[in-house]
Protein backbone atom coordinates (compact mmCIF):
# COMPACT_ATOMS: atom_id res chain seq x y z
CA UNK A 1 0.00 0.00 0.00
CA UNK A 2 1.26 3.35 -1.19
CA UNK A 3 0.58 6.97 0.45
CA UNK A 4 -2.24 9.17 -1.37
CA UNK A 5 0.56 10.88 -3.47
CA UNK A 6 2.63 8.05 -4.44
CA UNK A 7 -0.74 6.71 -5.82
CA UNK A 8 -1.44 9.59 -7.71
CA UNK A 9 2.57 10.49 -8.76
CA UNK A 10 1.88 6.41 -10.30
CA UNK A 11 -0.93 7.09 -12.06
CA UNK A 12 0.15 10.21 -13.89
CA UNK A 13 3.26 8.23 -14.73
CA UNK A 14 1.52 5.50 -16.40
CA UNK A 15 -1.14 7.57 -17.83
CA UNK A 16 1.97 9.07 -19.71
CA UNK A 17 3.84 5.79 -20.29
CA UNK A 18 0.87 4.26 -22.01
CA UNK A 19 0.31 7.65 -24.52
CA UNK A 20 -3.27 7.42 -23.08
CA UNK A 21 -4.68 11.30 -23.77
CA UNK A 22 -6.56 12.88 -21.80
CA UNK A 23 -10.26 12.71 -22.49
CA UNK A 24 -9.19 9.23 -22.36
CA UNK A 25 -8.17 9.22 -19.19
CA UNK A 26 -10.50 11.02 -17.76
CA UNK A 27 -13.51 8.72 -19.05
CA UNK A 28 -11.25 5.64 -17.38
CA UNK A 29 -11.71 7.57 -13.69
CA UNK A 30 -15.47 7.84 -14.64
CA UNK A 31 -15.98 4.68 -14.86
CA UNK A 32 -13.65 3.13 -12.05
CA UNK A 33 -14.60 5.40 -9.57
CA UNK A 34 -17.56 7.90 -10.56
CA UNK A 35 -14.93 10.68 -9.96
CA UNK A 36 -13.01 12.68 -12.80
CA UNK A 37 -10.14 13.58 -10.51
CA UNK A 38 -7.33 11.47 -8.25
CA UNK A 39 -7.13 14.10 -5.63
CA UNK A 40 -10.91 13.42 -4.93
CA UNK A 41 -10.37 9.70 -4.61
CA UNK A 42 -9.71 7.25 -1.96
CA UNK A 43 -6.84 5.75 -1.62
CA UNK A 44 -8.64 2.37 -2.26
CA UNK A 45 -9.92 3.88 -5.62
CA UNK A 46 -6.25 5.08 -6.96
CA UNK A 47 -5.00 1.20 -6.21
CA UNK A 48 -8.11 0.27 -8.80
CA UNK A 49 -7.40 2.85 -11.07
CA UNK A 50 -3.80 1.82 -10.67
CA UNK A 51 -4.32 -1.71 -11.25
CA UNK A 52 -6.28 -0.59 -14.47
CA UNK A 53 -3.07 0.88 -15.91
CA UNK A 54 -1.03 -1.95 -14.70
CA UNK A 55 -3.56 -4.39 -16.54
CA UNK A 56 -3.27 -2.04 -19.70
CA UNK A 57 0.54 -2.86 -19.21
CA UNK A 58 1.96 -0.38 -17.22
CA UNK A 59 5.08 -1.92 -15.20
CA UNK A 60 4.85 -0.68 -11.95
CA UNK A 61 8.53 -0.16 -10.74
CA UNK A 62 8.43 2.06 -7.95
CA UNK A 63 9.57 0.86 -4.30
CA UNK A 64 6.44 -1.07 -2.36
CA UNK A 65 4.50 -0.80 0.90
CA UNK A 66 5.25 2.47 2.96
CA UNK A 67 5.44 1.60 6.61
CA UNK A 68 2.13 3.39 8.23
CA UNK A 69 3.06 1.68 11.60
CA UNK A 70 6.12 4.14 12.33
CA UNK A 71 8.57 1.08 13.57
CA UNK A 72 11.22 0.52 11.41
CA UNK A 73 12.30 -2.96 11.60
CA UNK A 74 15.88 -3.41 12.79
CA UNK A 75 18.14 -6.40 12.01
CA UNK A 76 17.96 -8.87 15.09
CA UNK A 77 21.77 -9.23 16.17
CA UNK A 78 23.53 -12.73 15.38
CA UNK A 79 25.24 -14.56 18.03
CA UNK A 80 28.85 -13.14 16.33
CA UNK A 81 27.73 -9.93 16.74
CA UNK A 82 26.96 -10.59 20.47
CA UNK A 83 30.08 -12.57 20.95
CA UNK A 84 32.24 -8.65 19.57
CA UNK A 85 29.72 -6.74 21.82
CA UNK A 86 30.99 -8.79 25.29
CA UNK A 87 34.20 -9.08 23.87
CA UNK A 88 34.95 -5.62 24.19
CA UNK A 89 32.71 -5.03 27.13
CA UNK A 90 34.98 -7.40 29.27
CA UNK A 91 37.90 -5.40 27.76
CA UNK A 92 36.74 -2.66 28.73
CA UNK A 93 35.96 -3.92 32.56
CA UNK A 94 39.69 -4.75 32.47
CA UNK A 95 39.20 -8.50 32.03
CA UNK A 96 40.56 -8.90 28.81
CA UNK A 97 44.16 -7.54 28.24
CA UNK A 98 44.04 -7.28 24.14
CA UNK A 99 39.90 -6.42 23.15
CA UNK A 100 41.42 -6.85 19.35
CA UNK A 101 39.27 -8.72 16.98
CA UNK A 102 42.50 -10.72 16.04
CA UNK A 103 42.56 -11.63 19.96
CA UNK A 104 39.00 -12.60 19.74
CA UNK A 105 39.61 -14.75 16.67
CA UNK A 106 42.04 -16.48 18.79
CA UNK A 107 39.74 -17.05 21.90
CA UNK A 108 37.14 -18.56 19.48
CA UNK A 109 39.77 -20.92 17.41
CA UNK A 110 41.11 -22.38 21.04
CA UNK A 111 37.34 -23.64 21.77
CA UNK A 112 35.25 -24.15 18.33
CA UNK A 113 38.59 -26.48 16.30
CA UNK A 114 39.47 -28.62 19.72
CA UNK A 115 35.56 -29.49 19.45
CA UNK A 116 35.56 -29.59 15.60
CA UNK A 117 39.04 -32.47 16.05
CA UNK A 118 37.00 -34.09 18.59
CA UNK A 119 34.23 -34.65 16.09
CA UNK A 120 36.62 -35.78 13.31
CA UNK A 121 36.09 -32.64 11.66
CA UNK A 122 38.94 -31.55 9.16
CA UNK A 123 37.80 -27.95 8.51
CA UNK A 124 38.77 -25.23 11.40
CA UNK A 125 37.13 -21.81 11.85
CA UNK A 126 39.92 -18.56 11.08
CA UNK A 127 37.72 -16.10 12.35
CA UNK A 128 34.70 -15.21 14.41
CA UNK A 129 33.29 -14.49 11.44
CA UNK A 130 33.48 -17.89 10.44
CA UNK A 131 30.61 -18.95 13.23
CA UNK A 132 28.13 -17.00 11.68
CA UNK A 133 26.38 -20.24 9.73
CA UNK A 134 27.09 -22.15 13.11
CA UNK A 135 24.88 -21.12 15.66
CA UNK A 136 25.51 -24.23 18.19
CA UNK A 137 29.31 -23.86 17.94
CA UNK A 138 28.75 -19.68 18.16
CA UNK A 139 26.91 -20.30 21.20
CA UNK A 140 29.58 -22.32 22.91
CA UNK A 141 31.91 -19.22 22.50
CA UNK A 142 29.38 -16.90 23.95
CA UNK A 143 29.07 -19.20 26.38
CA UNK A 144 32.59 -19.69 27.54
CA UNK A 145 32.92 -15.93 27.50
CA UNK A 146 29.85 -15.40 30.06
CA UNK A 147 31.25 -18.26 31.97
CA UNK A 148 34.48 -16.22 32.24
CA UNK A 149 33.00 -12.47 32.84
CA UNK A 150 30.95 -14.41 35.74
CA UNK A 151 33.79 -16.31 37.13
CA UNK A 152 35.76 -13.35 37.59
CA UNK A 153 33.14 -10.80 38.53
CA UNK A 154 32.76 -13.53 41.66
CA UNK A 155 36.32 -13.49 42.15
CA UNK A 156 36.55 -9.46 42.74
CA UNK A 157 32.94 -9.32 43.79
């Protein structure tokens, strides 16, 4: 669904892509709608009229649906990106000597390719980045590094 004005900016296009004239086009409102003008109409009444064009082979190319809710939807974080986030938190809390993402690479090679060996696996993870398809070995880093943040929170706590 398209705002009143997007409708209407539509229509005019494809009333001029098509080479319709406009007598033409006004007796096409007429009889869609009862109305000779698109600022009088609904916006239910400019998606029919609009649909008329497209049937009369108007290719509709414009960007879809406007958002009338006023939430944008945000990308849900992945497990990697959660892993960076504590990463540098716990660097930051003076936990971690080196917050680098080569450090952090590291940290996740030591646990995810000693499981990967155990399971006979031949291919070893470089990077963090690497976990992304792999949520259940992903989660084992996260893991670990909670594990460690709560173990020595305890310790100076």
């Amino acid at each position: 669904m398209y705002t009143k004005p997007k409708y209407i900016q539509l229509i005019h296009i494809a009333k001029q892509k098509l080479g319709i004239d406009e007598l033409s086009y006004r007796a096409m409102l007429e009889r869609l709608t009862g109305k000779s003008s698109t600022k009088q109409m609904t916006i239910k009444e400019l998606s029919q009229v609009l649909h008329e064009l497209e049937d009369k082979g108007f290719r509709n190319t414009a960007k879809k649906a406007v958002r009338t809710t006023g939430k944008m939807r945000t990308a849900k974080p992945t497990i990697v990106d959660k892993i960076r986030v504590l990463w540098r938190a716990m660097h930051k809390q003076g936990i971690i000597r080196d917050g680098s993402d080569t450090a952090l690479d590291q940290f996740a090679r030591n646990i995810v390719n000693v499981e990967l060996v155990k399971k006979g696996n031949n291919v070893l993870i470089m990077t963090v980045a690497g976990l992304n398809g792999d949520n259940k070995l992903a989660t084992q880093v996260l893991e670990r590094l909670k594990q460690w943040q709560k173990r020595v929170e305890r310790k100076n706590g």
